[in-house]
Protein backbone atom coordinates (compact mmCIF):
# COMPACT_ATOMS: atom_id res chain seq x y z
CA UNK A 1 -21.53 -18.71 25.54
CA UNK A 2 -23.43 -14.61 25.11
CA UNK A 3 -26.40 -14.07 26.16
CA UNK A 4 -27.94 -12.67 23.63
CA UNK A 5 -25.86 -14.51 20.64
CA UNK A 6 -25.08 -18.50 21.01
CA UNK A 7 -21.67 -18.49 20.66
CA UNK A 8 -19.36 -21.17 20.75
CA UNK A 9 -15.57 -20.95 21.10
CA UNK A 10 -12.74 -23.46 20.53
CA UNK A 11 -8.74 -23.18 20.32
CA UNK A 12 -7.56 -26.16 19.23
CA UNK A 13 -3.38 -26.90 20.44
CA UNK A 14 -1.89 -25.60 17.81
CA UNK A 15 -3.09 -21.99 18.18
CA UNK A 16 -6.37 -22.39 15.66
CA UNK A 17 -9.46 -20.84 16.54
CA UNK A 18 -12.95 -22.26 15.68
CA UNK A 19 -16.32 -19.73 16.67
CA UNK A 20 -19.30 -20.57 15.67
CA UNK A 21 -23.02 -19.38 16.25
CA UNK A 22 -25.98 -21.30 15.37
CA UNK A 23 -28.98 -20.08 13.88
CA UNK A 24 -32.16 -22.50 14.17
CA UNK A 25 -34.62 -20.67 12.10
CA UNK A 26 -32.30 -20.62 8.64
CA UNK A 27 -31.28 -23.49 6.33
CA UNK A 28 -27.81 -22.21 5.39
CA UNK A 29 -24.92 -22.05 6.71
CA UNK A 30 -21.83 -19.78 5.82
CA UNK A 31 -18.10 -20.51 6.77
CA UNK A 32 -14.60 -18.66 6.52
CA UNK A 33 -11.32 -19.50 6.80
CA UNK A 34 -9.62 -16.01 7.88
CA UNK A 35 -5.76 -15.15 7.89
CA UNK A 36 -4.70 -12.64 10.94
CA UNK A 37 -2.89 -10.55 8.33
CA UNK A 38 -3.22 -8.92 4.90
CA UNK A 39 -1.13 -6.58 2.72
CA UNK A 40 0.29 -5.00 6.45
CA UNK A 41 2.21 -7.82 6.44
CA UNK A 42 4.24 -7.59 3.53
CA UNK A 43 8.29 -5.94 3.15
CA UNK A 44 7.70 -3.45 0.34
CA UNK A 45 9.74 -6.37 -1.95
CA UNK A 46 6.74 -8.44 -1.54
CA UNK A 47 3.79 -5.90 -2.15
CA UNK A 48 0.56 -7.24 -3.54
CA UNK A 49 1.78 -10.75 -2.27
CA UNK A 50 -0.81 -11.57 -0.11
CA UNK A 51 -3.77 -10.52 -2.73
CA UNK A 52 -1.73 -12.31 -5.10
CA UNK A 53 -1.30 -15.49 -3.16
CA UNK A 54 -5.33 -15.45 -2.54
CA UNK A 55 -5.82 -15.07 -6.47
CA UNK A 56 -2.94 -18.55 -6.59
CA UNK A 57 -4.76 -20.59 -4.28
CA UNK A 58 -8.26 -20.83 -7.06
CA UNK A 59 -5.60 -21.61 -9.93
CA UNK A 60 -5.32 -25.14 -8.72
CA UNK A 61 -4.27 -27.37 -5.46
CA UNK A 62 -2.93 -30.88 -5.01
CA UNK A 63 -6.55 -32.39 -5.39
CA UNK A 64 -8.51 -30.20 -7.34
CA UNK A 65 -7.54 -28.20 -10.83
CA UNK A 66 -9.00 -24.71 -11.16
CA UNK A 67 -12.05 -25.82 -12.82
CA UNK A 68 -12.79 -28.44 -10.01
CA UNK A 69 -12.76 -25.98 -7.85
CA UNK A 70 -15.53 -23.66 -9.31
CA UNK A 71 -17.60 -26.44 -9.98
CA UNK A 72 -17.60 -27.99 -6.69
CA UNK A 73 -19.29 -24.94 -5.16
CA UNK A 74 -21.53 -24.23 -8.31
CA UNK A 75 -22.85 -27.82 -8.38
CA UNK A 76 -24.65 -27.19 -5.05
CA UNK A 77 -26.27 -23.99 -5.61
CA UNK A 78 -23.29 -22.11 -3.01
CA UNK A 79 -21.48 -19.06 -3.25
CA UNK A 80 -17.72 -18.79 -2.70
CA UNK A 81 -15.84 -15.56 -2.34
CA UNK A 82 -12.19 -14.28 -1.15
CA UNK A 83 -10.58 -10.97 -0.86
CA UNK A 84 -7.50 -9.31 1.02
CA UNK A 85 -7.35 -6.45 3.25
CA UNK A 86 -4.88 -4.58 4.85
CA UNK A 87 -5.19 -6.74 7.92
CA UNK A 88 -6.73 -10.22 7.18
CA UNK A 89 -7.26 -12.52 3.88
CA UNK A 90 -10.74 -14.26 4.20
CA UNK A 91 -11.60 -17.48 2.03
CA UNK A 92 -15.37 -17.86 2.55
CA UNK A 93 -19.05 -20.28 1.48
CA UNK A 94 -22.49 -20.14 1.54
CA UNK A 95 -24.25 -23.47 1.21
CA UNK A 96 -27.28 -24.93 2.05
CA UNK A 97 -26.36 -26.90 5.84
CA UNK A 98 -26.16 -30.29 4.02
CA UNK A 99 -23.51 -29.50 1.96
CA UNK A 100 -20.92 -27.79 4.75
CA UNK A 101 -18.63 -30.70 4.17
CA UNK A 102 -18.16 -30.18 0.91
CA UNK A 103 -17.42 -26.79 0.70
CA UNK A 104 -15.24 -27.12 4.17
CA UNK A 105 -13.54 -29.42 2.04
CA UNK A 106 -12.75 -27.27 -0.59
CA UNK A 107 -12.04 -24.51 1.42
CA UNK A 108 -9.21 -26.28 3.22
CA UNK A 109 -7.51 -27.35 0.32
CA UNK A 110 -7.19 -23.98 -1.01
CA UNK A 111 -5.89 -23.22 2.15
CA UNK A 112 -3.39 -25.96 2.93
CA UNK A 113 -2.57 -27.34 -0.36
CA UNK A 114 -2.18 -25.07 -3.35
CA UNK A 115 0.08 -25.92 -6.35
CA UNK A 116 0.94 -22.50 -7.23
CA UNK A 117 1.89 -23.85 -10.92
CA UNK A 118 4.75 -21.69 -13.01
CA UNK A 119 2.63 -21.31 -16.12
CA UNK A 120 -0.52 -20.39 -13.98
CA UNK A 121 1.34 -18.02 -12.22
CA UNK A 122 2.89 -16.34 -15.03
CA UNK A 123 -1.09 -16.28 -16.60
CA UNK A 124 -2.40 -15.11 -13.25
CA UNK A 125 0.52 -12.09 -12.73
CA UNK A 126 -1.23 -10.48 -16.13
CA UNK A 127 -5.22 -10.76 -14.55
CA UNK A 128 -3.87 -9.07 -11.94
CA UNK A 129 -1.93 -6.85 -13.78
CA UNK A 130 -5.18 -5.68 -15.08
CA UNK A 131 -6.28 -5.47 -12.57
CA UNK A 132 -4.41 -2.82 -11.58
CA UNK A 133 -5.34 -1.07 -14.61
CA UNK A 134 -8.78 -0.94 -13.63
CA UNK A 135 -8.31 0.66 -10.20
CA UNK A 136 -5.77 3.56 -12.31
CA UNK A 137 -9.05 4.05 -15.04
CA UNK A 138 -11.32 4.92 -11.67
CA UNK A 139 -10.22 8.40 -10.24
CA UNK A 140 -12.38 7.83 -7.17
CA UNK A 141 -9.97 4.79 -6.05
CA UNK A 142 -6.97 6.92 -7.58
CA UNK A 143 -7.50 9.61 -5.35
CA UNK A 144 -8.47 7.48 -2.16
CA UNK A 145 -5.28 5.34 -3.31
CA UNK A 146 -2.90 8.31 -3.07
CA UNK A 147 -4.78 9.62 0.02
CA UNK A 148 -3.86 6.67 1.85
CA UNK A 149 -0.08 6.59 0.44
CA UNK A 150 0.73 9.98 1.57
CA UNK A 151 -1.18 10.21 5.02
CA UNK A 152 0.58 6.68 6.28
CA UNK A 153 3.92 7.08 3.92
CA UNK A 154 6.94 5.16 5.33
CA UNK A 155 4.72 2.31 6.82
CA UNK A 156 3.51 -0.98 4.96
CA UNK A 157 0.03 0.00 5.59
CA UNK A 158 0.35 3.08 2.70
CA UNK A 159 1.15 0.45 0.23
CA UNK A 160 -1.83 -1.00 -2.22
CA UNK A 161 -3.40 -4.08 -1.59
CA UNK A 162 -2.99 -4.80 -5.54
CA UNK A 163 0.95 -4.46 -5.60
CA UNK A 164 2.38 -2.16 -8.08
CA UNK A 165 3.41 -3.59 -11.30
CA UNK A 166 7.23 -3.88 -10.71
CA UNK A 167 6.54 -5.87 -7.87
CA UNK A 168 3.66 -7.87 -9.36
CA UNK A 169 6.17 -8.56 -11.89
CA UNK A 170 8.75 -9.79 -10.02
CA UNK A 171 6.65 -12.82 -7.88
CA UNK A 172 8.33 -15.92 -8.42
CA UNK A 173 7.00 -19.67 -7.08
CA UNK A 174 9.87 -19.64 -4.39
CA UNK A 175 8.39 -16.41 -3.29
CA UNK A 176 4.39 -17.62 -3.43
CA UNK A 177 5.19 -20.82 -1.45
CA UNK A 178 7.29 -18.91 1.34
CA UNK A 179 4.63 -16.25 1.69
CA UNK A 180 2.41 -19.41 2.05
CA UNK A 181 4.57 -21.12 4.53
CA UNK A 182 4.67 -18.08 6.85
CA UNK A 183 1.25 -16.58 7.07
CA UNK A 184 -1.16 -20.10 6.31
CA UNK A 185 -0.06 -21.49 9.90
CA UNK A 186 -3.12 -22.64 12.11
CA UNK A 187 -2.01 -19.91 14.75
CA UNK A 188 -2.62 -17.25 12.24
CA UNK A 189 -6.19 -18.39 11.62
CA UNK A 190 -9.38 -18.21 12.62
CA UNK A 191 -12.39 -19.92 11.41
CA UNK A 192 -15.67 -18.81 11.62
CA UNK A 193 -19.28 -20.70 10.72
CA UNK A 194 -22.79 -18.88 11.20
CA UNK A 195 -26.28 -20.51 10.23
CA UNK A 196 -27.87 -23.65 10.70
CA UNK A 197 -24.78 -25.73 11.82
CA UNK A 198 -23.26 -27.52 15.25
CA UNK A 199 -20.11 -26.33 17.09
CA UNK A 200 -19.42 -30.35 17.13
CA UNK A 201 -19.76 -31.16 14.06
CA UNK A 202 -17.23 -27.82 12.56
CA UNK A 203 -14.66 -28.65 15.42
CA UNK A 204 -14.89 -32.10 13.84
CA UNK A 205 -14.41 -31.15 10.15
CA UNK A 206 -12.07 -28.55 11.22
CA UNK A 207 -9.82 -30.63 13.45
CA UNK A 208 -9.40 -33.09 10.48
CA UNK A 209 -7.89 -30.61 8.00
CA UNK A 210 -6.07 -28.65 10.36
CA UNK A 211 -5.79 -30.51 13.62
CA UNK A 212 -2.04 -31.76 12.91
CA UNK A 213 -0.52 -29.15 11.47
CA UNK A 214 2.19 -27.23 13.47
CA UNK A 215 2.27 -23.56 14.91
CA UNK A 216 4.05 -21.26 12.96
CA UNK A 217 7.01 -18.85 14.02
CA UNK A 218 4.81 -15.61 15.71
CA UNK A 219 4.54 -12.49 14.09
CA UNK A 220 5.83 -9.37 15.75
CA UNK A 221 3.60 -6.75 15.64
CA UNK A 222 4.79 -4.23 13.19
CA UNK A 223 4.97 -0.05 14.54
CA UNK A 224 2.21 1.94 14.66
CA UNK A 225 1.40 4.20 11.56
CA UNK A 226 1.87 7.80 11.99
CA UNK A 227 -0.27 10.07 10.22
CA UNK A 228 0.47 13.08 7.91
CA UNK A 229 -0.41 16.07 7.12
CA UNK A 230 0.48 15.62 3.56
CA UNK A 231 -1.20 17.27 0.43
CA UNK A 232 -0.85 15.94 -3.12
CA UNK A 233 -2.75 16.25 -6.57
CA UNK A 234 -2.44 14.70 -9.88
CA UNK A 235 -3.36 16.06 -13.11
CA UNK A 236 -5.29 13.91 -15.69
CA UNK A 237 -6.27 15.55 -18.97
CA UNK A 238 -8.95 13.13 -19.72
CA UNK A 239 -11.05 13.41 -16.56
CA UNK A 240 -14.44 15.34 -17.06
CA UNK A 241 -14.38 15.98 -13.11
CA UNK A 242 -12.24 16.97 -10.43
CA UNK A 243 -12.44 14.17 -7.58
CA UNK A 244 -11.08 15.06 -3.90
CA UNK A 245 -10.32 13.31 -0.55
CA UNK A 246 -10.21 15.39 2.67
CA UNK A 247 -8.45 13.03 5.50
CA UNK A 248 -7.94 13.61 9.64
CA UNK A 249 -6.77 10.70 11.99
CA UNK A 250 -9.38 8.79 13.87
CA UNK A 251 -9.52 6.07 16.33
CA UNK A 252 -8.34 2.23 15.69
CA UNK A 253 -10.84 -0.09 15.39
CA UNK A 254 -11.44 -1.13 19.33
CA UNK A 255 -11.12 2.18 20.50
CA UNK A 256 -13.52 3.26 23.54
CA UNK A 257 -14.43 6.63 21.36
CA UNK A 258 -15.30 4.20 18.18
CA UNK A 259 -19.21 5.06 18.86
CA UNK A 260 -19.15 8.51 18.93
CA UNK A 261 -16.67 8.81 16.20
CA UNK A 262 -19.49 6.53 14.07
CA UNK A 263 -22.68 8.95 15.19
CA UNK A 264 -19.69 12.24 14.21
CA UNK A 265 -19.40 10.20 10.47
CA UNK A 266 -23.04 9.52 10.08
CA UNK A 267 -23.94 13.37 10.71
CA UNK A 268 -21.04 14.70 8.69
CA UNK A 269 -21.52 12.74 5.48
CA UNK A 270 -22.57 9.19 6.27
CA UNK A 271 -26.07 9.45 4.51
CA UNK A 272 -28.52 10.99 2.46
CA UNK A 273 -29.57 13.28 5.92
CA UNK A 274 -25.72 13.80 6.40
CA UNK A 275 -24.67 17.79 6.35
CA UNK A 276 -22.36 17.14 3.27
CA UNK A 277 -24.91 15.18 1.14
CA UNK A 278 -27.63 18.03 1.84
CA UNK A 279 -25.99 21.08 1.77
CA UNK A 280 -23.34 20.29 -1.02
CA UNK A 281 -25.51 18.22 -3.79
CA UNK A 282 -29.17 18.50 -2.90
CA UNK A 283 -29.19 22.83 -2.10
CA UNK A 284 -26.05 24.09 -3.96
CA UNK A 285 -25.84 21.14 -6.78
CA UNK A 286 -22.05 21.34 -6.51
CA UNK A 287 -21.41 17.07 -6.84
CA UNK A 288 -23.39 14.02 -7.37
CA UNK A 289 -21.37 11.79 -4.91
CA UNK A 290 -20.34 13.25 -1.61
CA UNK A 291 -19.69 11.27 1.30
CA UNK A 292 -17.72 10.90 4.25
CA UNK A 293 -16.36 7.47 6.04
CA UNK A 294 -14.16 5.92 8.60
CA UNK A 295 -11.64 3.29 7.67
CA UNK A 296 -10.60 2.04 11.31
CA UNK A 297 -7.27 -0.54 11.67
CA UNK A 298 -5.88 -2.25 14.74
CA UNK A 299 -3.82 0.60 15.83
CA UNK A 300 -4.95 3.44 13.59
CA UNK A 301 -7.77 5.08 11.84
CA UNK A 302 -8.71 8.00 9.12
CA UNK A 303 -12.09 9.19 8.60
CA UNK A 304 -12.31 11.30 5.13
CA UNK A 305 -14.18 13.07 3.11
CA UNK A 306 -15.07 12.76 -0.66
CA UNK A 307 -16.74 14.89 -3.83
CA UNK A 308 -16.28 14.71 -6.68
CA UNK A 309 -17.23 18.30 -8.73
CA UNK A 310 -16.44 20.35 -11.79
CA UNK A 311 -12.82 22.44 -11.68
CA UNK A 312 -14.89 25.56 -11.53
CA UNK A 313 -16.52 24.31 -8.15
CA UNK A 314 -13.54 22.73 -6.74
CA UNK A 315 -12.69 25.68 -4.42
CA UNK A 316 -16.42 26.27 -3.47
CA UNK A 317 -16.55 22.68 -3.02
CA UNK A 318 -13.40 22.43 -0.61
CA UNK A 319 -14.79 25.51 1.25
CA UNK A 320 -18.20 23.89 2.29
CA UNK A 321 -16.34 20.80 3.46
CA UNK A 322 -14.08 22.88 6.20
CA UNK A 323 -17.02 24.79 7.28
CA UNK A 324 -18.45 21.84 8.09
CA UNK A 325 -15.55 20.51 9.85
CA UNK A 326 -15.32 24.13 12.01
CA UNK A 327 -19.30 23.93 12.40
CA UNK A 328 -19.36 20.90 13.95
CA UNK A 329 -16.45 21.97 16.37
CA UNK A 330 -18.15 24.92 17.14
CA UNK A 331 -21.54 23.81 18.41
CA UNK A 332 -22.73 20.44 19.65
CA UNK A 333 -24.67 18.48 17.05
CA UNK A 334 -28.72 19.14 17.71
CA UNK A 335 -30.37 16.64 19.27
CA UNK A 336 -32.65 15.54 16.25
CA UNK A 337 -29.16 15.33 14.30
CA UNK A 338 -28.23 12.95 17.33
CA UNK A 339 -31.32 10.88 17.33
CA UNK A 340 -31.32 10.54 13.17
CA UNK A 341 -27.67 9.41 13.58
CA UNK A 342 -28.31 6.62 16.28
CA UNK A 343 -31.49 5.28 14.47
CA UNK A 344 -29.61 5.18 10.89
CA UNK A 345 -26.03 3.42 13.13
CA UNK A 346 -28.81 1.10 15.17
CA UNK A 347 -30.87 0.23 11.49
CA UNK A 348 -27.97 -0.64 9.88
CA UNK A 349 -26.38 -2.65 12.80
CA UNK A 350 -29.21 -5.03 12.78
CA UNK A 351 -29.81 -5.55 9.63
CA UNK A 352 -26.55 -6.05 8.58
CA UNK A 353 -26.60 -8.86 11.23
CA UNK A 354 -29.58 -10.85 9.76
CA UNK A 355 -28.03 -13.22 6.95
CA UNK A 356 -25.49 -15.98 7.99
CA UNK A 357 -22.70 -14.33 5.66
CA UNK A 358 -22.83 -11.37 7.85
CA UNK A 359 -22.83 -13.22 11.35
CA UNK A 360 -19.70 -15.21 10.01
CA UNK A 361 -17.78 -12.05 8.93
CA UNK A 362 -18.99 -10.03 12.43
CA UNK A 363 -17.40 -13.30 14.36
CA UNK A 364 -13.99 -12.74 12.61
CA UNK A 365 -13.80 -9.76 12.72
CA UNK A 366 -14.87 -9.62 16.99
CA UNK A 367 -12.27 -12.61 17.57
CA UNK A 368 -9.60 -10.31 15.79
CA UNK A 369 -10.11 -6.68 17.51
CA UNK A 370 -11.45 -7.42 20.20
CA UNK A 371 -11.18 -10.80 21.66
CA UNK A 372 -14.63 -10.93 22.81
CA UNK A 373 -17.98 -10.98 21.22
CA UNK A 374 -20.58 -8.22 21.39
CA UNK A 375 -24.22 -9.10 21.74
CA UNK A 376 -26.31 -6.54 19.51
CA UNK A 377 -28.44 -5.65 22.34
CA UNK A 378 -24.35 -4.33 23.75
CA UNK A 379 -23.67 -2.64 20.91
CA UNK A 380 -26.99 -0.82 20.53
CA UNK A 381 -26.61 -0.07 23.94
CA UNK A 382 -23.23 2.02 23.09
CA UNK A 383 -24.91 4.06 20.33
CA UNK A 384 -27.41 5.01 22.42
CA UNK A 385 -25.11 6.19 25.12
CA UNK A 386 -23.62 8.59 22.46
CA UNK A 387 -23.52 12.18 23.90
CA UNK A 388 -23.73 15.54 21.78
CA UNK A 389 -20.39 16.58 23.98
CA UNK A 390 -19.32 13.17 22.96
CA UNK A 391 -19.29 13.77 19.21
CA UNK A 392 -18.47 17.15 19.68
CA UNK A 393 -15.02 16.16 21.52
CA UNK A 394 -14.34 13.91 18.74
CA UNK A 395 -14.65 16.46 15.79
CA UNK A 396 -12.34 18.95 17.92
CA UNK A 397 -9.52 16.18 18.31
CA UNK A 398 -9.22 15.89 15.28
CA UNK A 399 -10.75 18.30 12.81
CA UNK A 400 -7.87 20.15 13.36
CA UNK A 401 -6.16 22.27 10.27
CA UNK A 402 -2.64 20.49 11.47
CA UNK A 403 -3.58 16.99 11.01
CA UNK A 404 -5.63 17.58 7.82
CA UNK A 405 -4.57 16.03 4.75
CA UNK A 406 -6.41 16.00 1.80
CA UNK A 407 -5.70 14.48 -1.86
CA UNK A 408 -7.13 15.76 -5.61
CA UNK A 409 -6.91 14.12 -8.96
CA UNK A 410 -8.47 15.68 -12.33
CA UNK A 411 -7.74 18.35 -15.09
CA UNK A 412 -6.81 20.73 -13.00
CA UNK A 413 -5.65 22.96 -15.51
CA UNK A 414 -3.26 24.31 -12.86
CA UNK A 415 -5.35 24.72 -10.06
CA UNK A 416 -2.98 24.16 -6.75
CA UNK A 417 -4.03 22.75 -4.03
CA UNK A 418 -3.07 24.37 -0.70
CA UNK A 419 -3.48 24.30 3.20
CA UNK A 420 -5.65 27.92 2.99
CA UNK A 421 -8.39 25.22 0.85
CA UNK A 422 -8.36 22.86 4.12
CA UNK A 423 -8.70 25.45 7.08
CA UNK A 424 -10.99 24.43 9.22
């Protein structure tokens, strides 16, 4: 039990994990089953299997065909979602508390009992195929895409989510159902409830579905990525702007420094207050979007920055963003910059906190990193305690011109990119 959050904890013998935290005052109640692993997890060979698997498991099961399965969760007014990361594969529902069995139902078929059919695979290989398209037509997630290749090339964790096409291409069944047999074991799974629900009455559901099943083999934890340095650009003709990524390491995701390195974002270009956002687009005009963020993973982290700006600005543009890299290196961040940061970081915490979808999510994601749950009051507390020196320390870590890599896609009309563009 916390304090200042009701939270119940079970592991059942076989390795699964059941949280959940009630919530009197609502009427729904949102649950997730959540795989310890996402596209990290895959050999090259098998890139995009994961995603692809989680597409598989809504094309059908052993009770329920594809259609079933969206009507099940439409007939009661719910919401059902799914999506893969680099480092977990969540299957999650929103229902009104009467109808958690159903959806818990439905949830742990598509977990334990897919068909992955031939012909549905073959159908679902071309959806995602477009997929892929779709993400190559948007420059912003082409250049954050190749940002992320270059800075953690060699390790799994630079590969796309999506796949590639070749290896889209080449899933087979055999290759779906082993994927499935490795990483849908209870003691790679968590599951997490939030809203107006009992720990009993889960534990019961859950234990039904899942209670017999056997451990799987454990998973040894892959190396660590290493970051580079690495600068790359792409020409595209038909692009009307020139979109860039700026990228330094930052801290994993349970890191001690994680607070400080969240106020450092928030100044530099995590809101409409941010440096970037004001001095860039609202006094010089130079892009509509600007932004910075952090992208945090168990062992690892990047925080970058992103514009996107006509060719002629693109220099100007590039400037601005390493003078305010060296600026906030060279003097300690003011104190109403300080106090703006920790009210926007303490808004956001709380009321990102307030629907049942969110409180589910926040559990997995606690039970994963950290192994221990934070009560908001904690984690307000830790914002607070955010020093200027503090955020100061963590832009000179790593706002350094060595570690900076940066990324541009557009018609560049032979502009080159270089390391003079990123001193900062």
């Amino acid at each position: 039990m916390n304090e200042q959050r009701t939270i119940y904890r079970e592991v059942l013998p076989n390795g699964l994990v059941v949280i959940t935290e009630p919530m009197r005052h609502v009427r729904s109640v949102s649950v997730g089953i959540w795989l310890c692993s996402g596209s990290r997890g895959e050999s090259a060979g098998q890139n995009g299997l994961a995603h692809f698997t989680e597409h598989m498991v809504f094309k059908g099961t052993e009770r329920r065909s594809a259609e079933e399965i969206a009507r099940s969760v439409d007939s009661i007014g719910g919401m059902m979602d799914a999506y893969t990361a680099k480092e977990m594969v969540s299957f999650n529902a929103k229902v009104l508390d009467e109808h958690l069995p159903i959806v818990w139902e439905v949830l742990s078929d598509l977990a334990l009992r897919p068909l992955f059919d031939e012909e549905e695979t073959a159908r679902e290989k071309q959806v995602v195929l477009e997929e892929i398209k779709m993400d190559q037509d948007n420059p912003e997630s082409v250049v954050h895409e190749l940002l992320i290749q270059n800075f953690w090339s060699g390790h799994a964790i630079a590969r796309p989510i999506l796949g590639t096409p070749e290896t889209v291409r080449d899933f087979s069944r055999a290759a779906l159902v082993e994927g499935h047999r490795t990483w849908y074991v209870p003691n790679n799974m968590v599951v997490t409830a939030a809203g107006h629900i009992e720990h009993s009455k889960l534990l019961d559901l859950v234990t039904r579905e899942f209670g017999d099943l056997p451990s799987g083999k454990e998973t040894a934890p892959g190396p660590v990525p290493e970051a580079h340095a690495a600068i790359a650009s792409q020409s595209k003709r038909e692009l009307e702007q020139v979109h860039l990524v700026v990228g330094v390491p930052s801290v994993p995701l349970a890191d001690e420094r994680r607070y400080a390195v969240a106020v450092l974002n928030t100044v530099l270009g995590g809101g409409m207050s941010s440096r970037l956002f004001q001095n860039i687009r609202e006094k010089q005009g130079l892009a509509y979007s600007v932004f910075s963020e952090v992208n945090p993973y168990s062992d690892a982290g990047i925080m970058s920055v992103y514009a996107g700006t006509s060719l002629e600005n693109t220099q100007k543009v590039l400037g601005l963003i390493s003078e305010e890299l060296r600026a906030i290196k060279r003097e300690p961040v003011t104190v109403e910059e300080l106090r703006r940061a920790k009210d926007h970081l303490k808004g956001s915490t709380v009321l990102s906190l307030e629907s049942t979808s969110a409180r589910m999510s926040n559990l997995a994601r606690q039970e994963m990193y950290f192994g221990k749950f934070f009560s908001t009051d904690e984690i307000l507390a830790a914002v607070e305690a955010v020093t200027c020196e503090e955020v100061q320390a963590a832009a000179i870590d790593f706002f350094k011109p060595e570690l900076v890599a940066a990324t541009i896609v557009g018609n560049l009309n032979g502009f080159q990119l270089s390391r003079e563009h990123l001193a900062c």
